[in-house]
Protein backbone atom coordinates (compact mmCIF):
# COMPACT_ATOMS: atom_id res chain seq x y z
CA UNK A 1 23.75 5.32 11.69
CA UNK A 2 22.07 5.09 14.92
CA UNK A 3 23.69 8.11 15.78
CA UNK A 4 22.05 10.04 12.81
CA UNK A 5 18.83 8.62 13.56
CA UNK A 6 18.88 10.34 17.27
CA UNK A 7 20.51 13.54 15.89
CA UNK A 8 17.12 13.47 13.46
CA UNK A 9 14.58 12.90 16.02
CA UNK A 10 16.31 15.17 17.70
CA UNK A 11 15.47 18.09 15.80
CA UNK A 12 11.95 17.89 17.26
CA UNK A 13 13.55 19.53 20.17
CA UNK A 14 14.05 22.37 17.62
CA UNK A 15 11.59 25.64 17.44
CA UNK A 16 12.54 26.24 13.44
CA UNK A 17 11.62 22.80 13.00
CA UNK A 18 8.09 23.09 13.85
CA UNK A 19 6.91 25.21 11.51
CA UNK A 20 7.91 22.37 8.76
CA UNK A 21 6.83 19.56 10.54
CA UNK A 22 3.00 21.36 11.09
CA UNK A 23 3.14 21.82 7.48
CA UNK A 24 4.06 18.34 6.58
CA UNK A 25 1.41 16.91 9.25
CA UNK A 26 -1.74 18.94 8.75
CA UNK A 27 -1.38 17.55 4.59
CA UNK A 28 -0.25 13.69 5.43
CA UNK A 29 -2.46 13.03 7.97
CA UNK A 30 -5.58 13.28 5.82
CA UNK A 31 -3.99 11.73 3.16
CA UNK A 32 -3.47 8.75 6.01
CA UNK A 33 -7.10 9.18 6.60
CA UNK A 34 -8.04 9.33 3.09
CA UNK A 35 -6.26 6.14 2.32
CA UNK A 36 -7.65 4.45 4.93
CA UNK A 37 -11.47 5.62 3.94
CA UNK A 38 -10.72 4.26 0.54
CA UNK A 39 -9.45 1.01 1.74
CA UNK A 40 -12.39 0.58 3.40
CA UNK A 41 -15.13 1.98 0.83
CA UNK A 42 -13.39 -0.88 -1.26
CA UNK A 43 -13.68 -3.38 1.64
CA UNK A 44 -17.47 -2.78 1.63
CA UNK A 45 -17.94 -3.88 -1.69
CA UNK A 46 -16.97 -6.61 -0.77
CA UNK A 47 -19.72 -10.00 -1.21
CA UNK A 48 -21.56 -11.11 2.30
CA UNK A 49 -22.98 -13.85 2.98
CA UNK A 50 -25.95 -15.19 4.90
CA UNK A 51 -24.26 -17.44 7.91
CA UNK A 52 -23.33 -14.38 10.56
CA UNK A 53 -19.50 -16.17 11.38
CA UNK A 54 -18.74 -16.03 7.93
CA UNK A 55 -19.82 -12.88 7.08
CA UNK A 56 -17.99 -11.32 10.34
CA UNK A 57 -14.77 -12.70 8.96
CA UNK A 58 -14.43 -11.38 5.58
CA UNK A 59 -15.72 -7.59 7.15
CA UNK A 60 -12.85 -7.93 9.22
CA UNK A 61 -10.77 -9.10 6.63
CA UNK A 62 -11.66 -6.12 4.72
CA UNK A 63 -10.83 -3.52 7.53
CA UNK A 64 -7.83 -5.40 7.66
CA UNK A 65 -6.90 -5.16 3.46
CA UNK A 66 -7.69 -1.58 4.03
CA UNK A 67 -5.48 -0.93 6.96
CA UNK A 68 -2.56 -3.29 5.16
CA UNK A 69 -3.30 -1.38 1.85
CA UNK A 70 -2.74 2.22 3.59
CA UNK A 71 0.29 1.18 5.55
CA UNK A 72 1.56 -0.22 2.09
CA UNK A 73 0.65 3.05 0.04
CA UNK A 74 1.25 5.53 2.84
CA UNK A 75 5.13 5.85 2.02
CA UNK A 76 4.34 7.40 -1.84
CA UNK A 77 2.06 9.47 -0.51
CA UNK A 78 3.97 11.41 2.20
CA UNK A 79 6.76 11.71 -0.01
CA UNK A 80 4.59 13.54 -2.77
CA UNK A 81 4.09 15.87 0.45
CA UNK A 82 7.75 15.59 1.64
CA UNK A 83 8.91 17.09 -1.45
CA UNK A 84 7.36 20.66 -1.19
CA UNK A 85 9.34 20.95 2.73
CA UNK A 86 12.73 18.62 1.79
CA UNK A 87 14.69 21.71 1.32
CA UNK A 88 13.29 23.50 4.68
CA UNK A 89 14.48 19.93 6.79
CA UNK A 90 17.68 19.72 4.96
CA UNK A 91 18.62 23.19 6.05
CA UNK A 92 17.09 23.16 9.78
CA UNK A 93 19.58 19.89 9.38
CA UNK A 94 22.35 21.60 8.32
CA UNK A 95 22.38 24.29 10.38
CA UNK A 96 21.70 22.77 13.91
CA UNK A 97 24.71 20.24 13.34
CA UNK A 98 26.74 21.18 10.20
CA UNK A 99 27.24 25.46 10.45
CA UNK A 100 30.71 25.27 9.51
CA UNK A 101 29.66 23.44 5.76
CA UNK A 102 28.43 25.28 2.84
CA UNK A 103 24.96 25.55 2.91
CA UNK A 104 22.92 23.55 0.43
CA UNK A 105 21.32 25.50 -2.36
CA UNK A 106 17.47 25.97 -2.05
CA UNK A 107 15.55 24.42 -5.11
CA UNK A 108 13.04 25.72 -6.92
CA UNK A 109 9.54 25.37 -5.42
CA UNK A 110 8.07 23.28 -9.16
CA UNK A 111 11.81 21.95 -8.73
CA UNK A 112 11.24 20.27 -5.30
CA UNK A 113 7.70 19.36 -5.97
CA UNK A 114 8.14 17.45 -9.18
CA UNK A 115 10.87 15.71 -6.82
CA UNK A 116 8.12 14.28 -4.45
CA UNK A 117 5.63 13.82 -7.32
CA UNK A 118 8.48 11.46 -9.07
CA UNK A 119 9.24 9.47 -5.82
CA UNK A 120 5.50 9.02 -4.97
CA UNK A 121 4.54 7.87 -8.17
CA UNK A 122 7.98 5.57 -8.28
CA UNK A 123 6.77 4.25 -4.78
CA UNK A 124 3.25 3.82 -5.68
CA UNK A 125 4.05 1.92 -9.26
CA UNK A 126 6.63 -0.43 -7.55
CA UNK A 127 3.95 -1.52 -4.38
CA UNK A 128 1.10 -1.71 -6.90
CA UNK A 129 3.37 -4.20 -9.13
CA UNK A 130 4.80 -6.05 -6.06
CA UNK A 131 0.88 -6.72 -4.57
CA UNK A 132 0.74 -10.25 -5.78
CA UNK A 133 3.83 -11.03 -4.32
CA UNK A 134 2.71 -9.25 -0.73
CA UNK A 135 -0.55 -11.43 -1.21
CA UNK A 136 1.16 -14.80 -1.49
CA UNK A 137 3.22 -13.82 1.13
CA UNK A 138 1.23 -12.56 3.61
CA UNK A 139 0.71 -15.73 5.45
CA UNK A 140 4.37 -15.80 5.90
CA UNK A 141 4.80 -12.61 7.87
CA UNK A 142 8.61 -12.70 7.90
CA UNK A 143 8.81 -12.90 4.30
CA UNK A 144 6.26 -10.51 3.66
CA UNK A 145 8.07 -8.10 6.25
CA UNK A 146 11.74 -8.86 4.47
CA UNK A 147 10.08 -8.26 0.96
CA UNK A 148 8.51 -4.74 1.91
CA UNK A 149 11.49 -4.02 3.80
CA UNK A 150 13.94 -4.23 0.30
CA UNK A 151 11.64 -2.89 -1.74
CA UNK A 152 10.85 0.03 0.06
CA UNK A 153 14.19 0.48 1.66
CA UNK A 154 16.12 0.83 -1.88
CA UNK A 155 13.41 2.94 -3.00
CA UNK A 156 13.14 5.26 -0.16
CA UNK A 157 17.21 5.34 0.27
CA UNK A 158 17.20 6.27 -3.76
CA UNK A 159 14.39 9.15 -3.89
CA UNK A 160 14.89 10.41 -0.09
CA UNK A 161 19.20 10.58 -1.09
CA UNK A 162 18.32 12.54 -4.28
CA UNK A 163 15.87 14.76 -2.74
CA UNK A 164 19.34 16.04 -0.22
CA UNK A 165 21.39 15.50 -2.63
CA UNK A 166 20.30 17.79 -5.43
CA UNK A 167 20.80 20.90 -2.65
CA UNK A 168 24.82 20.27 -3.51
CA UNK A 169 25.18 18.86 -6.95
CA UNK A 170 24.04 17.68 -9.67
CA UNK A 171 22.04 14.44 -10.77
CA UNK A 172 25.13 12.42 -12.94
CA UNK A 173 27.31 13.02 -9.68
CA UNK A 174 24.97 11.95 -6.91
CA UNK A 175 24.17 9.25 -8.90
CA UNK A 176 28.22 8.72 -8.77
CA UNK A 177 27.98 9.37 -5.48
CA UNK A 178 25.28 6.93 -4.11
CA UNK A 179 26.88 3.74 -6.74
CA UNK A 180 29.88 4.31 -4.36
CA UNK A 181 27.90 4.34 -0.96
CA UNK A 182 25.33 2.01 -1.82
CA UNK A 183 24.81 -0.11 1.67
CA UNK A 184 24.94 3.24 3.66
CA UNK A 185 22.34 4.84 1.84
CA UNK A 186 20.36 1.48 1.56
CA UNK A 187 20.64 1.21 5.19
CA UNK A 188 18.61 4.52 5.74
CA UNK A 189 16.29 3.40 3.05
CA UNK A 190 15.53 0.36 5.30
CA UNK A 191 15.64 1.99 8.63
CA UNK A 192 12.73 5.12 6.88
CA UNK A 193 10.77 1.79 5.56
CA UNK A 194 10.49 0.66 8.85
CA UNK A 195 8.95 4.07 10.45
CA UNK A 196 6.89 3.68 7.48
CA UNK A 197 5.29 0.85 8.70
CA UNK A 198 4.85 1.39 12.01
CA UNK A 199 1.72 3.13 12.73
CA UNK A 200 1.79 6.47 14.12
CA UNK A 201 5.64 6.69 13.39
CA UNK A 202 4.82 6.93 9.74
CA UNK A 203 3.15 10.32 10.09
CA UNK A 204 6.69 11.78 11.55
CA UNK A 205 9.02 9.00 8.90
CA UNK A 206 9.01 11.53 5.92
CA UNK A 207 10.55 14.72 8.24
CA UNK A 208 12.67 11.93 9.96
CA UNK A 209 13.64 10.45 7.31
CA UNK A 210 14.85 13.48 4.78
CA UNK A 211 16.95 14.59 8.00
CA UNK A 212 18.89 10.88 8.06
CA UNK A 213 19.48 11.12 5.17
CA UNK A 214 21.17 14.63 5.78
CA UNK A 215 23.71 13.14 8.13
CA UNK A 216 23.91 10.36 5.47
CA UNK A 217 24.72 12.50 2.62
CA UNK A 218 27.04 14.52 4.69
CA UNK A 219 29.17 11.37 5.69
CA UNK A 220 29.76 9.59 2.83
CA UNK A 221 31.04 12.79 0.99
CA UNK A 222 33.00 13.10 3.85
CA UNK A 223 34.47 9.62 2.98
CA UNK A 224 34.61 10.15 -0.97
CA UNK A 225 36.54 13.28 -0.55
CA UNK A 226 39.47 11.49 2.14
C-alpha cells in the first residue's frame, strides 16, 4: 500500500498529468473557499455578548465550526468534481505503470459525472447524519479522529473503488469484487480520509486518491484471478 501511495504522488512528476490536476484544482479550490465563506457567514450569526472575553471566545469558536465544518464537508465536494476527471487519472495511471494491461474503457461524460454527484451526495448525507456524534465527540479528539476516519474511509474506499472500477466491469461484479477485498480497499479509503483532513493535502487527496485506488484495483484482481 505504501508503495501505491508513492507510485500516486508520483504521477505529479508526470506532464499528462497536469492538465487533469489544473482542471481538478482551479474547480475544488473555490469550492474549499466557498465552504469555508459559508462556515463563517453562519458563524456570524452567531449571538454576542456584552463582556469582550466572552464574546472573543465564541467568534473564535465560530471560525473554528467553520473551518471544522469545511474540513468535514470538503471530501463530498471534491469528489462531485473528481468524477468529471476519474477516467483521465485512471488512464494517466494505467499507462505510466500498467502498459502491458488492457486499457480501461472511458465512460461516458453524464456517466462519470452522475458518479461524483452520487458519491458527493453519499458523503455529504452520511457527515450531515454523523454531526451529533462529531459534536459529542469533539472534546475527545482521538475518538472524534477514529470516528471520521471509519466513516469516511469506508465511504471513500466504496465510491473512489467504483469510480476505477466501472472502467473494467460492471457494477454486480465489482461489487463481487470489493466483498472479497474488503480491508484492502478499506485501507485506501482510510489512508484518502486522512489527506482529506489534512489541510492543503486535501486539495491534491481526490487526484491522489482515484490513482491509489488504481494500483488497488489492479492488485486485488491480480489476486482474484491466481
Amino acid at each position: 500500500m505504501i508503495d501505491a501511495l508513492r507510485k500516486s504522488f508520483g504521477l505529479f512528476a508526470v506532464p499528462a498529468f497536469w492538465a487533469t490536476a489544473l482542471k481538478v484544482l482551479l474547480l475544488t479550490v473555490p469550492l474549499a473557499a466557498l465552504a469555508f465563506w459559508a462556515g463563517l457567514e453562519l458563524a456570524g450569526m452567531l449571538p454576542g455578548s456584552s463582556h469582550r472575553v466572552l464574546d472573543w471566545i465564541i467568534r473564535v469558536a465560530g471560525v473554528a465550526a467553520a473551518l471544522f465544518g469545511a474540513l468535514l464537508l470538503f471530501p463530498a465536494l471534491a469528489s462531485v468534481v473528481v468524477g468529471l476527471f476519474a477516467d483521465d487519472i485512471a488512464e494517466v495511471t494505467e499507462r505510466r505503470y500498467y502498459p502491458a494491461e488492457p486499457p480501461g474503457r472511458a465512460l461516458p461524460l453524464l456517466a462519470g459525472a452522475w458518479q461524483g454527484v452520487r458519491a458527493g451526495l453519499r458523503l455529504l448525507a452520511a457527515n450531515l447524519l454523523a454531526l451529533p456524534v462529531y459534536l459529542v465527540l469533539l472534546p475527545f479528539t482521538p475518538l472524534a479522529a477514529a470516528f471520521y476516519l471509519a466513516l469516511n474511509g469506508w465511504l471513500l474506499s466504496r465510491e473512489y473503488f467504483g469510480m476505477v472500477a466501472a472502467r473494467h466491469m460492471d457494477a454486480a461484479s465489482e461489487r463481487a469484487l470489493r466483498r472479497r477485498s474488503t480491508g484492502r480497499i478499506f485501507l485506501a479509503g482510510c489512508l484518502i480520509a486522512i489527506m482529506f483532513g489534512v489541510p492543503v493535502l486535501n486539495l491534491v487527496a481526490p487526484l491522489v486518491g482515484t490513482a491509489l485506488m488504481v494500483h488497488v484495483f489492479k492488485g486485488v484482481t491480480t489476486v482474484a484471478r491466481t
